[in-house]
Protein backbone atom coordinates (compact mmCIF):
# COMPACT_ATOMS: atom_id res chain seq x y z
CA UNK A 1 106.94 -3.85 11.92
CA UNK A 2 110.57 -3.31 13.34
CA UNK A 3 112.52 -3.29 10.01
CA UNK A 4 109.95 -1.07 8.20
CA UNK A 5 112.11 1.46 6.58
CA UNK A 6 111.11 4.62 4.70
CA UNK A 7 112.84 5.80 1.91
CA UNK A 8 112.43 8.22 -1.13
CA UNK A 9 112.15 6.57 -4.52
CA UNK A 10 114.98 7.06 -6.77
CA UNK A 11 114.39 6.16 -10.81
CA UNK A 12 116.21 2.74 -9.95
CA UNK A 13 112.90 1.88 -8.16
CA UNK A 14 110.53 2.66 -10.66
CA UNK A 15 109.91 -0.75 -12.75
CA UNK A 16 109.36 -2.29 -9.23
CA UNK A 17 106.96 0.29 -8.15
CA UNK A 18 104.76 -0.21 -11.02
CA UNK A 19 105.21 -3.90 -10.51
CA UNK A 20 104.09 -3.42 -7.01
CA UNK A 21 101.11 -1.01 -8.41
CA UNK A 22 99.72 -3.45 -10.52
CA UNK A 23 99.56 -5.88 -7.00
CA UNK A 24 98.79 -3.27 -4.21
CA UNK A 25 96.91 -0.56 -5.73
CA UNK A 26 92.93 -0.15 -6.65
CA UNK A 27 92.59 1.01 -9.70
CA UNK A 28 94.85 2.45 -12.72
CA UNK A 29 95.75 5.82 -13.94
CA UNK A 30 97.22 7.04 -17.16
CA UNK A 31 99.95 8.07 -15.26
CA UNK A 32 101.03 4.81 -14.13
CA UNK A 33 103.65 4.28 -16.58
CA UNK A 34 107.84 4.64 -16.42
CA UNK A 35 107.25 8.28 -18.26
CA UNK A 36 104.75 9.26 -15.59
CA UNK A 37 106.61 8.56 -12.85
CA UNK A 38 110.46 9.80 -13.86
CA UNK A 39 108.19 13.46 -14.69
CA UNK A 40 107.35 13.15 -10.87
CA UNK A 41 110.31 12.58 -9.97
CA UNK A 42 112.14 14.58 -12.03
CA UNK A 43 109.55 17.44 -10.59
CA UNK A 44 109.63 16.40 -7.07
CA UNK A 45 112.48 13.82 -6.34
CA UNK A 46 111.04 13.39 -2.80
CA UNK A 47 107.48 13.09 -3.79
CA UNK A 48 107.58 9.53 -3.98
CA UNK A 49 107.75 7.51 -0.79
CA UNK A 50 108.41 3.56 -0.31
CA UNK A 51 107.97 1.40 2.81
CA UNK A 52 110.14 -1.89 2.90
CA UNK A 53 110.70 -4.48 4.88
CA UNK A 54 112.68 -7.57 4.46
CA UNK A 55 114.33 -5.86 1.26
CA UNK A 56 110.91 -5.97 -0.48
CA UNK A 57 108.40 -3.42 -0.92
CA UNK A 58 105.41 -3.42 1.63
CA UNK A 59 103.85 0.07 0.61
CA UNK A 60 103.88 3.45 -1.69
CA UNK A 61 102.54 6.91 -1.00
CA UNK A 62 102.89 9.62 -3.59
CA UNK A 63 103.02 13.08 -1.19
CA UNK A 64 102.80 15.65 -3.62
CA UNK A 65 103.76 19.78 -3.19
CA UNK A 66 103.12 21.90 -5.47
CA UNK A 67 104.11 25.17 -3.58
CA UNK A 68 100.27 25.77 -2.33
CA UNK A 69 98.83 22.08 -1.41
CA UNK A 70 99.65 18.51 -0.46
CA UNK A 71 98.44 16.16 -2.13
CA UNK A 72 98.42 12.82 -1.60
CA UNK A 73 98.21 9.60 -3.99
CA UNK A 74 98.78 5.90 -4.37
CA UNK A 75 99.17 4.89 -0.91
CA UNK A 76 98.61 1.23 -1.61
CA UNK A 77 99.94 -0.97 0.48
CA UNK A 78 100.94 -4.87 -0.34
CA UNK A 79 97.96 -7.35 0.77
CA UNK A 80 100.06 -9.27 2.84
CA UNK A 81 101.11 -6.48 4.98
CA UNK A 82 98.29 -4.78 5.29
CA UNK A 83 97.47 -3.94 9.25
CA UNK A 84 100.66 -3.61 10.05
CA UNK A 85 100.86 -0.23 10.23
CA UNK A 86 102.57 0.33 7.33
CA UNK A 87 100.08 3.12 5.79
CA UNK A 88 100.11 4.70 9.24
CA UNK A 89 104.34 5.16 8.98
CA UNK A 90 104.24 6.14 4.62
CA UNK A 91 101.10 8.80 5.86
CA UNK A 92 103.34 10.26 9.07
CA UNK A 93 106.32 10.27 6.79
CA UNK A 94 104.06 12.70 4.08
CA UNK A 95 103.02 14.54 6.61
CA UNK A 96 106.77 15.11 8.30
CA UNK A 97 107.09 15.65 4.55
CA UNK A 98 104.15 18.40 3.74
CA UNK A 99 105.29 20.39 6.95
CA UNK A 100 108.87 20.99 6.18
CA UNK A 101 108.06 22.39 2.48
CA UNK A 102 105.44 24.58 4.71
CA UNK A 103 101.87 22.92 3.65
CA UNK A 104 99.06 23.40 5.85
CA UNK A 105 96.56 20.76 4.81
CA UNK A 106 96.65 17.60 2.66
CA UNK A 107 94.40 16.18 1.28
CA UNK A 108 93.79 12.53 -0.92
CA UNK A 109 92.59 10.80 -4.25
CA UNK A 110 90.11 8.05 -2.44
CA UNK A 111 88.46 5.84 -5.28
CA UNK A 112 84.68 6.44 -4.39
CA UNK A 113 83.94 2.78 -4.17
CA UNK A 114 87.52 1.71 -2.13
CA UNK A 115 85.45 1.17 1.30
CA UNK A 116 88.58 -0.76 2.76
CA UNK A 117 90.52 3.28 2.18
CA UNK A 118 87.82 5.26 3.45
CA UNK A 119 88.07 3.30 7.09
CA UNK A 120 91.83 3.12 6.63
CA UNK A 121 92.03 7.28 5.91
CA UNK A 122 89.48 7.61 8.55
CA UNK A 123 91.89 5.91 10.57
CA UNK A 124 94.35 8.22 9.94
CA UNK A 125 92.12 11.35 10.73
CA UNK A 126 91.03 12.09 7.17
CA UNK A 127 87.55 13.00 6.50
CA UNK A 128 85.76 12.93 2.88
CA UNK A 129 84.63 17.15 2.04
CA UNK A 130 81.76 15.81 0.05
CA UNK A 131 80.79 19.89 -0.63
CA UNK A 132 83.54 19.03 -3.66
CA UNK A 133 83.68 17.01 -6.53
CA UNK A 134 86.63 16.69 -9.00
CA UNK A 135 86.67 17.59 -12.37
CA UNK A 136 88.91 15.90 -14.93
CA UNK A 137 90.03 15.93 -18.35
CA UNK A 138 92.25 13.83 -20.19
CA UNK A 139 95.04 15.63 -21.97
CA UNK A 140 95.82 12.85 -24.04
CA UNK A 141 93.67 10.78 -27.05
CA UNK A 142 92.32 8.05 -25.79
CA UNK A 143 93.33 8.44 -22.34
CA UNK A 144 91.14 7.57 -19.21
C-alpha cells in the first residue's frame, strides 16, 4: 500500500477506533470503551498506533511499555485490507517503537481460537511459549 501512513492516536481518534474495533477486531475486552482508552493514552500517548490509507482507518496495534516489557494488543486490521501488509508496517512500527524506549522482547495477546492471527504472527516471526498460561482477574463487578 503506497499511502499507508502510520500515526500515533491522539483522543480525537478514539470514537473511531472503537468504531473500527467493533469491525476489525476478534473479540471484546472490558477495556474497550472511551475511559479505557484515554487511561492508555493518558499513560502512554504513543502506545496506540493507527494505519490509514485513503483518510480511513485500515489497522490498530496497541504497543504497550511499561518500563520492563512490550506488550502488544489489538492489532486488528480492517477485512478489506487485510494482506496488504498493513499488520506487517503497524508490527515494524511497535517494534521501531519497543526499541527506542529500550525493550528487548515483545510479546502478544493471541485469542486461542484466532487461527487466521496465529499464521499472521507467525508471519511476523512470533512464536506461541505454550510453557505459560495467563492468569486474569476482573477488577470490576461484573466485568469479563
Amino acid at each position: 500500500m503506497d499511502d499507508l501512513r502510520i500515526r500515533a492516536a491522539t483522543p480525537d481518534d478514539l470514537d473511531a477506533v472503537l468504531a473500527f474495533w467493533k469491525v476489525a477486531a476478534e473479540g471484546t475486552s472490558i477495556s474497550d470503551d472511551r475511559g479505557g482508552v484515554e487511561r492508555l493514552l493518558a499513560r502512554d500517548p504513543g502506545a496506540l498506533l493507527l494505519a490509514e490509507t485513503g483518510g480511513g482507518t485500515a489497522g490498530t496495534v496497541i504497543a504497550g511499555f511499561d518500563g520492563w516489557r512490550c506488550h502488544l494488543y489489538r492489532l486488528a486490521v480492517h477485512p478489506g485490507h487485510r494482506r496488504r501488509g498493513v499488520a506487517t508496517a503497524l508490527l515494524a512500527a511497535a517494534e521501531e517503537r519497543f526499541a527506542a524506549l529500550g525493550g528487548r522482547r515483545s510479546d502478544a495477546m493471541v485469542l486461542t481460537r484466532n487461527r487466521t492471527a496465529h499464521r499472521a504472527w507467525e508471519a511476523a516471526g512470533y512464536a506461541a511459549e505454550e510453557q505459560w498460561r495467563r492468569w486474569v482477574k476482573p477488577l470490576a463487578d461484573g466485568a469479563v
